[in-house]
C-alpha atoms as a PDB file:
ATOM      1  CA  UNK A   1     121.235  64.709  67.916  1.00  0.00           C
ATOM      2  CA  UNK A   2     118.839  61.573  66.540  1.00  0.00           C
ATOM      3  CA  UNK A   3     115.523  61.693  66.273  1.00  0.00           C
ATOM      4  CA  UNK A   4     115.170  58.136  66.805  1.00  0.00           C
ATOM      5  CA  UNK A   5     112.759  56.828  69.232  1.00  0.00           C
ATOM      6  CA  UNK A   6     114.304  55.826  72.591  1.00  0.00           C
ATOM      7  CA  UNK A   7     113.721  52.213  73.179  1.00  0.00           C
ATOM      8  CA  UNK A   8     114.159  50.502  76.765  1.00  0.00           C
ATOM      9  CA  UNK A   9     116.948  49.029  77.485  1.00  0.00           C
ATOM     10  CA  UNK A  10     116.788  45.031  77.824  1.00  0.00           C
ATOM     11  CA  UNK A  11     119.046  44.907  81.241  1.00  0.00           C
ATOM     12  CA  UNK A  12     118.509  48.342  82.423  1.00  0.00           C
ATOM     13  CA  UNK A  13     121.262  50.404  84.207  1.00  0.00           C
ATOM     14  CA  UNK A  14     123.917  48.353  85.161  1.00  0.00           C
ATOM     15  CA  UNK A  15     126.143  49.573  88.459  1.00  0.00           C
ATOM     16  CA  UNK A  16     129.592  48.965  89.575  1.00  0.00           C
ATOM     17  CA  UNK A  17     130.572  49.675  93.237  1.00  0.00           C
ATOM     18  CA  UNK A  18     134.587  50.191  92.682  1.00  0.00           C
ATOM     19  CA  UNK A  19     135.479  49.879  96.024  1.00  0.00           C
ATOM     20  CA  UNK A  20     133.521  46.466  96.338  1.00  0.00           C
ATOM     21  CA  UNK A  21     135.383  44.827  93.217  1.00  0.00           C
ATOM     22  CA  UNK A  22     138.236  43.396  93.890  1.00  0.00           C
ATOM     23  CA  UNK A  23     141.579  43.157  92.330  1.00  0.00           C
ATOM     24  CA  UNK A  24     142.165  40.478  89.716  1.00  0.00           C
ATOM     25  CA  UNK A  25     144.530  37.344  90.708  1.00  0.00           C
ATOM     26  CA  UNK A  26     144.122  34.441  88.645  1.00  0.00           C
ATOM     27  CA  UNK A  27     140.963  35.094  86.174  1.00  0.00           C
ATOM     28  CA  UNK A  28     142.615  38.465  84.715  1.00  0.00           C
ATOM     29  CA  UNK A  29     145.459  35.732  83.447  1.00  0.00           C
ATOM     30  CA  UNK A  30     143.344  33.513  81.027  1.00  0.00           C
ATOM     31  CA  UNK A  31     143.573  35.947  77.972  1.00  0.00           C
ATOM     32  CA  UNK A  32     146.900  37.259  79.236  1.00  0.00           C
ATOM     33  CA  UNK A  33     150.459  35.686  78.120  1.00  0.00           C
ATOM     34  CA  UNK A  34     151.593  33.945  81.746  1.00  0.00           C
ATOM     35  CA  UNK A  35     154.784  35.604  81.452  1.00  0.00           C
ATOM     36  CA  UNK A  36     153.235  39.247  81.177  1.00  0.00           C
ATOM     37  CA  UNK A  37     150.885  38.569  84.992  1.00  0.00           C
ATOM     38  CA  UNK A  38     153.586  36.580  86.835  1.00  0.00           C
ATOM     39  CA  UNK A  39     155.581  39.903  85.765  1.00  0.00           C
ATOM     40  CA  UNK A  40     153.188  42.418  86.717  1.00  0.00           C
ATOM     41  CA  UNK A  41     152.392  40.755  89.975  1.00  0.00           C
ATOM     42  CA  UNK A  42     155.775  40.599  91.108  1.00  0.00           C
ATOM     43  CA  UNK A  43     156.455  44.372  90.817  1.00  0.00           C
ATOM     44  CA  UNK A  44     153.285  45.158  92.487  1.00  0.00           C
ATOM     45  CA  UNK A  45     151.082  45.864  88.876  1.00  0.00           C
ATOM     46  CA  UNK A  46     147.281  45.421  89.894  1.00  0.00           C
ATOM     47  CA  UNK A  47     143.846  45.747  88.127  1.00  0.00           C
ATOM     48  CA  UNK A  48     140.619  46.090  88.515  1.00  0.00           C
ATOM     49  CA  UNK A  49     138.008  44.035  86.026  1.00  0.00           C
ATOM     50  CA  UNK A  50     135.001  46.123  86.092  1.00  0.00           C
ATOM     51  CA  UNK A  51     133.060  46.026  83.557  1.00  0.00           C
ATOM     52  CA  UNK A  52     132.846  42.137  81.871  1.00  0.00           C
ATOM     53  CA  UNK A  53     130.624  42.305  78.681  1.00  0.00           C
ATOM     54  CA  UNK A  54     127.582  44.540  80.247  1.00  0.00           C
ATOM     55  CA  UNK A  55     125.726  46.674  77.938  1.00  0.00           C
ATOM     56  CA  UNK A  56     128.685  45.694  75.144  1.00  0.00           C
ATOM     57  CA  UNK A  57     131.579  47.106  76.992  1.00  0.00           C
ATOM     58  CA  UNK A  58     134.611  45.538  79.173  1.00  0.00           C
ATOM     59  CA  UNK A  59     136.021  48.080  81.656  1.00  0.00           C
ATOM     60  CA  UNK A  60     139.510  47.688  83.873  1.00  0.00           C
ATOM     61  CA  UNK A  61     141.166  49.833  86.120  1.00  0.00           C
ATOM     62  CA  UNK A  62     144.436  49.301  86.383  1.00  0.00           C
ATOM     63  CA  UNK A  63     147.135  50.402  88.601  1.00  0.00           C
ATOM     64  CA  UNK A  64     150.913  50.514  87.351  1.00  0.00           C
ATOM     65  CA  UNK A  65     154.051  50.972  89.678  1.00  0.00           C
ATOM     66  CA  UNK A  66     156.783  53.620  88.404  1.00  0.00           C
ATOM     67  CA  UNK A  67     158.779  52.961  85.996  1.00  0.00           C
ATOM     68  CA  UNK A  68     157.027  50.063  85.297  1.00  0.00           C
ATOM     69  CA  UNK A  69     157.264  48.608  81.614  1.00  0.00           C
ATOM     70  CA  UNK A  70     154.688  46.647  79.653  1.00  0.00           C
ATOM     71  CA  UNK A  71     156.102  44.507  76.907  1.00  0.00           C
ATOM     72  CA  UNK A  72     155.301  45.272  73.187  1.00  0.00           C
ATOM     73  CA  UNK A  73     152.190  43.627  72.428  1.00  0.00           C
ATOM     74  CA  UNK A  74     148.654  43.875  70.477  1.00  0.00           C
ATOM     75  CA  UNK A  75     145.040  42.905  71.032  1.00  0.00           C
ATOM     76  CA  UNK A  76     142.485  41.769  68.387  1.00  0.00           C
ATOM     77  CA  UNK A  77     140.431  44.384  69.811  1.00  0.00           C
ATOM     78  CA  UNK A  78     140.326  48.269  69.341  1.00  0.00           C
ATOM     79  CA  UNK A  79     141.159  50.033  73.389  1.00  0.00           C
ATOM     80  CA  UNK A  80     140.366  53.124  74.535  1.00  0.00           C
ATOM     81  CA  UNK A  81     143.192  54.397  77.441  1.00  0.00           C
ATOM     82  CA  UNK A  82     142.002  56.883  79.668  1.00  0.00           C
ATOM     83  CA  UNK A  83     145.249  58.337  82.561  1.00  0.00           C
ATOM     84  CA  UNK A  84     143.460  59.012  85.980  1.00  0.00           C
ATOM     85  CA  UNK A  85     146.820  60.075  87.146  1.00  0.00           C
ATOM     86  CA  UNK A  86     150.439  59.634  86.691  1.00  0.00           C
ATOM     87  CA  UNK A  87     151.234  58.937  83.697  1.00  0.00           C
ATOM     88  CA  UNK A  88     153.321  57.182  80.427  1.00  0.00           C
ATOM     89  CA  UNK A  89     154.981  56.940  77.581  1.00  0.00           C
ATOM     90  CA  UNK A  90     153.470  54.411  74.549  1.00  0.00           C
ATOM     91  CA  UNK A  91     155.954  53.422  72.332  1.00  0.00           C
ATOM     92  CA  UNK A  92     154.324  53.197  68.892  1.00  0.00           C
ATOM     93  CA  UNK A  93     157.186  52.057  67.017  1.00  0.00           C
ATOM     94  CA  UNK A  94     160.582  50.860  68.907  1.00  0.00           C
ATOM     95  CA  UNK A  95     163.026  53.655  67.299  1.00  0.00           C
ATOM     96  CA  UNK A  96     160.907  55.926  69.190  1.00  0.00           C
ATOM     97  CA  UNK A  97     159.270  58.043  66.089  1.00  0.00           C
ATOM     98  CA  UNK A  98     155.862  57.124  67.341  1.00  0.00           C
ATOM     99  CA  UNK A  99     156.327  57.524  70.741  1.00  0.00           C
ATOM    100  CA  UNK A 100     152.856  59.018  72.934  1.00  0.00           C
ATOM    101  CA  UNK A 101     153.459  61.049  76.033  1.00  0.00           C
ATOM    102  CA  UNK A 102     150.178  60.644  77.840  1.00  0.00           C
ATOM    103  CA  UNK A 103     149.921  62.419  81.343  1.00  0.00           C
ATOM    104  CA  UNK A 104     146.499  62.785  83.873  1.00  0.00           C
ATOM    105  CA  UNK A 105     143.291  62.839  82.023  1.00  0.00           C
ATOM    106  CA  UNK A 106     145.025  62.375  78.554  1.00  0.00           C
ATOM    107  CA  UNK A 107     143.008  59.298  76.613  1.00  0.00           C
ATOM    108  CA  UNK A 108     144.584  57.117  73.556  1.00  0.00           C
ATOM    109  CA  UNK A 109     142.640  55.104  71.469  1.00  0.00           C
ATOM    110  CA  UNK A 110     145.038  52.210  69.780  1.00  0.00           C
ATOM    111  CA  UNK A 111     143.301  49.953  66.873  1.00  0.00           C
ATOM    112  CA  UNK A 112     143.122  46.285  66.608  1.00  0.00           C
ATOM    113  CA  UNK A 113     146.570  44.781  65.771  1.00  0.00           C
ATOM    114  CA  UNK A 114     148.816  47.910  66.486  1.00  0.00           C
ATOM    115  CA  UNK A 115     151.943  46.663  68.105  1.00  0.00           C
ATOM    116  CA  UNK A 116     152.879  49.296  71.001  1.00  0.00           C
ATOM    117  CA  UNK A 117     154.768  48.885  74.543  1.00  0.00           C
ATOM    118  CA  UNK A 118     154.395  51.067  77.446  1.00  0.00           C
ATOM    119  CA  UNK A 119     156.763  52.696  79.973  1.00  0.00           C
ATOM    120  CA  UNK A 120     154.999  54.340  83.251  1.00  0.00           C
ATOM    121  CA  UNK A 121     156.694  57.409  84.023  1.00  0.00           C
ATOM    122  CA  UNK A 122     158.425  58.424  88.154  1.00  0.00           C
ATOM    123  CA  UNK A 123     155.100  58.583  89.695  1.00  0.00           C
ATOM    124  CA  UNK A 124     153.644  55.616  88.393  1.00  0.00           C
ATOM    125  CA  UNK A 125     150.091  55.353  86.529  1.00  0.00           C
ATOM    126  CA  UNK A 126     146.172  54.734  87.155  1.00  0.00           C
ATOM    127  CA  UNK A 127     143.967  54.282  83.967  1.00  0.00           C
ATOM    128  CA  UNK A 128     140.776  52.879  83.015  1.00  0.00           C
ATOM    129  CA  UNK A 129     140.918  50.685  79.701  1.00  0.00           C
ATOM    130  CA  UNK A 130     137.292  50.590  77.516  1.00  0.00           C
ATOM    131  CA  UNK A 131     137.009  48.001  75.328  1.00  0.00           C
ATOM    132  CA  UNK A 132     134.214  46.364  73.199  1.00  0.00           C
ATOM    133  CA  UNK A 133     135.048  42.605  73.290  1.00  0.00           C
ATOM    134  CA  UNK A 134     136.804  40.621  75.960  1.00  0.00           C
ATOM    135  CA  UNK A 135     140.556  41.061  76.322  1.00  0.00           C
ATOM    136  CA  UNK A 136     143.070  39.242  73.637  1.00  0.00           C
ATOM    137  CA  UNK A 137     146.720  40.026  74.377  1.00  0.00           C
ATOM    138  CA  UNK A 138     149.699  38.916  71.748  1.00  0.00           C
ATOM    139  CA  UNK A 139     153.523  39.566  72.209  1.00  0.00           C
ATOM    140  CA  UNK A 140     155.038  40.706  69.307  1.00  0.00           C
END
């Protein structure tokens, strides 16, 4: 525990009302390869952009159908992954030596740059992704 001072915040508490946010069309797309949301919408892949720079952080909630599979990609940013329920498989490295089995309340945090894919199991997948700087998304 510090035994710093506690200063006042600058914005105070911020809150976010999940049921009244709604779920990202066209502005979740900008830092996200075409090709990857014209995919996800069609199979019925959906997210939530909660949290958009507030207090540091960038929050989604996302919402994947089963078997659903997200292309191998990286971000310039470090992400925490956090399974409300379902659950996945990350594939660290494509021969399958690296591969994650996350299942309900399991979290993953993947550094800047690290090329992985995902593969949402038979009941499909909720998570929250925490990040500290706006959303950059590169196919490998």
């Amino acid at each position: 525990m510090s035994d710093a001072p506690l200063t006042e915040a600058p914005g105070g508490p911020y809150h976010f009302d999940f049921d009244q946010i709604g779920w990202s069309g066209s502005e979740a797309a900008k830092a996200t390869p075409a090709a990857m949301v014209e995919q996800a919408k069609r199979l019925g892949a959906k997210r939530k952009r909660i949290v958009k720079g507030e207090g540091g952080f960038h929050m989604n909630y996302s919402s994947l159908p089963a078997d659903y599979h997200i292309a191998r990609h990286r971000h310039g940013h470090p992400e925490l992954i956090m399974v409300v329920d379902g659950g996945a498989t990350v594939h660290g490295n494509e021969d399958g030596s690296e591969d994650i089995v996350m299942e309900e309340g399991d979290s993953i945090v993947i550094e800047a740059g690290f090329y992985y894919s995902i593969t949402v199991g038979s009941e499909g997948m909720n998570f929250v992704t925490i990040r500290t700087s706006a959303s950059e998304t590169k196919l490998e």
